[in-house]
Protein backbone atom coordinates (compact mmCIF):
# COMPACT_ATOMS: atom_id res chain seq x y z
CA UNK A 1 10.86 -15.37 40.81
CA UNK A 2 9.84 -13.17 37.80
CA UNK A 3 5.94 -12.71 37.83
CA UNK A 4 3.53 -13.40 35.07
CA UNK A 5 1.58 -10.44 33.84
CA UNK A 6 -1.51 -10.39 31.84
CA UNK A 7 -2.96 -7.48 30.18
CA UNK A 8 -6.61 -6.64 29.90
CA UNK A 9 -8.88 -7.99 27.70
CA UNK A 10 -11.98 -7.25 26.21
CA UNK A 11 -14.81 -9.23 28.07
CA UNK A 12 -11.91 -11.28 29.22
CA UNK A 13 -11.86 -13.32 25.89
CA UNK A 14 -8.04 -12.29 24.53
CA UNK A 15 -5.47 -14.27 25.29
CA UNK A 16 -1.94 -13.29 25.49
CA UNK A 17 -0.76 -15.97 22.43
CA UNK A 18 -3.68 -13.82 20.60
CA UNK A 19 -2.44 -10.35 21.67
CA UNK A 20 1.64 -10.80 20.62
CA UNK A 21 0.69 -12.64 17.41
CA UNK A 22 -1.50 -9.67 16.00
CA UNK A 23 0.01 -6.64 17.03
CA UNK A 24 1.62 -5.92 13.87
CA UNK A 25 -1.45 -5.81 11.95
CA UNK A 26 -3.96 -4.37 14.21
CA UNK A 27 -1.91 -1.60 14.49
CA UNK A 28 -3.30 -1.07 11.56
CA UNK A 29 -6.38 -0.29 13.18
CA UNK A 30 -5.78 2.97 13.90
CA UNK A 31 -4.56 4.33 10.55
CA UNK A 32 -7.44 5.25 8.65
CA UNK A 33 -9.07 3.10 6.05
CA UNK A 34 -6.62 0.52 6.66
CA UNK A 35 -8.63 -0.55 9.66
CA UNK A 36 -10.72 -2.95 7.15
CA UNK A 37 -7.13 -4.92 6.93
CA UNK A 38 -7.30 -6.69 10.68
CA UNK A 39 -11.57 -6.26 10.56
CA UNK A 40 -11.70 -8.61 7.59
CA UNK A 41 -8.17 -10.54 8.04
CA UNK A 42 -8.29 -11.87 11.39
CA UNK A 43 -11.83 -12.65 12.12
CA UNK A 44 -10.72 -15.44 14.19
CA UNK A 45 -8.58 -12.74 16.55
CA UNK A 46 -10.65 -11.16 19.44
CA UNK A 47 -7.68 -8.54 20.22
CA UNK A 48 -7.48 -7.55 16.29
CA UNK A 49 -11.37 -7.31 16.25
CA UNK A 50 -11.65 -5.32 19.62
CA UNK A 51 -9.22 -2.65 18.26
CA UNK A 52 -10.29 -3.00 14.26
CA UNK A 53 -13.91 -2.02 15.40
CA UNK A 54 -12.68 0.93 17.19
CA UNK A 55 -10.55 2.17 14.93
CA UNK A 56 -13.64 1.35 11.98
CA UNK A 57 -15.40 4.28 14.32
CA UNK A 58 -12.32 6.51 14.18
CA UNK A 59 -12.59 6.50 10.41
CA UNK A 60 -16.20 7.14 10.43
CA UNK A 61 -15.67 10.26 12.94
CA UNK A 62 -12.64 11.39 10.32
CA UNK A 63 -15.35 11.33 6.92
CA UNK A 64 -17.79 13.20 9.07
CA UNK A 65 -15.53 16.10 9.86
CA UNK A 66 -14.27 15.88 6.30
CA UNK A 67 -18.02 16.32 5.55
CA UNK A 68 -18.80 19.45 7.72
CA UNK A 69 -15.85 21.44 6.43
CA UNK A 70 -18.12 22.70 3.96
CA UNK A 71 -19.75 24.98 6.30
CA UNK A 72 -18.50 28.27 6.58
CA UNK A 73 -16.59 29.31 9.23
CA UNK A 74 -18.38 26.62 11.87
CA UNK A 75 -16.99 24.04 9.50
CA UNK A 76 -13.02 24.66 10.13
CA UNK A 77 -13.25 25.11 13.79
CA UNK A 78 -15.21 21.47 13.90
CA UNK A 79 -12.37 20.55 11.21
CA UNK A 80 -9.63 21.79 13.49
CA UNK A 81 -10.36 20.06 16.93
CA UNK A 82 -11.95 17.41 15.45
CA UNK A 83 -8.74 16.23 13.54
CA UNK A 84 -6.51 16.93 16.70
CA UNK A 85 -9.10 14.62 18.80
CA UNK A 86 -8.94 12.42 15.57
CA UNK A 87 -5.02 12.22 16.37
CA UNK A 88 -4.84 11.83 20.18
CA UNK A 89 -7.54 9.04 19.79
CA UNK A 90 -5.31 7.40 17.08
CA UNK A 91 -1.66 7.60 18.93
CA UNK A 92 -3.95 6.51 22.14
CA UNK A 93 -5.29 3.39 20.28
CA UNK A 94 -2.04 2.55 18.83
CA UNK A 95 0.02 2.54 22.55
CA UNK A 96 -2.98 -0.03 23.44
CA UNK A 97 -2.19 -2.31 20.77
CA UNK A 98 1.36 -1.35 21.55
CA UNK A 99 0.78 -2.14 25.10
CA UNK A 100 -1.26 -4.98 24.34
CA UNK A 101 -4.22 -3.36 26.07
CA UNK A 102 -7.81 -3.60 24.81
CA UNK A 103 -8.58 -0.54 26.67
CA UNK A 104 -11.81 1.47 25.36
CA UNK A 105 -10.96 4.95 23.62
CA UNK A 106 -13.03 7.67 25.33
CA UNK A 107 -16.00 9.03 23.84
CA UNK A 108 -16.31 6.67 20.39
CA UNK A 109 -15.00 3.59 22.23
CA UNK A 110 -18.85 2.62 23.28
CA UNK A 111 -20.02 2.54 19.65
CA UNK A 112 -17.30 0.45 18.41
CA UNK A 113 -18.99 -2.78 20.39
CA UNK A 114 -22.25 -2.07 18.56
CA UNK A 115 -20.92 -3.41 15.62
CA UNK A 116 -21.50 -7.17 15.04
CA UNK A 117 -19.41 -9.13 12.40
């Protein structure tokens, strides 16, 4: 008898129905500014706002670097591993959604459930 697998979910509020109906657009998410798309589409969708929020942080850690290229020298190396952490944080957040996981990204994941909408 095949067995019935659920994946994790934030605070244990997704639902699978939730999780296979949005994965097209909160992958999304993770692709810059196009993270507003699932934050202000699918309010009513825990899994889309879980990973919308996250990836909300990922664009606000992308401006920053942008920002501190200006300094000399210092500025590229931030620029440099800060847009190859940028990228392993976005193909990570995108096999989640993928995967149907609502698994936290290291290191920004914790600010992303500050935010409140």
């Amino acid at each position: 008898m095949p067995e019935e697998t659920t994946q994790p979910t934030p605070e244990g509020s997704c639902d699978p129905k939730d999780v296979e109906e949005n994965k097209g657009i909160t992958i999304l998410s993770y692709i810059g500014i196009l993270c507003l798309v699932p934050l202000l589409a699918k309010k009513d969708s825990k899994f889309a706002q879980y990973h919308a929020k996250q990836g909300l942080v990922l664009f606000i850690m992308e401006l920053i670097i942008w920002v501190l290229i200006v300094i000399p020298f210092l500025g590229w190396i931030i620029y440099i591993v800060g847009i190859i952490t940028s990228l392993v944080f976005t193909i990570m957040g995108i096999m989640n959604v993928v995967g149907g996981k609502c698994k936290e990204l290291p290191i920004i994941g914790k600010f992303a459930g500050k935010f409140k909408f």
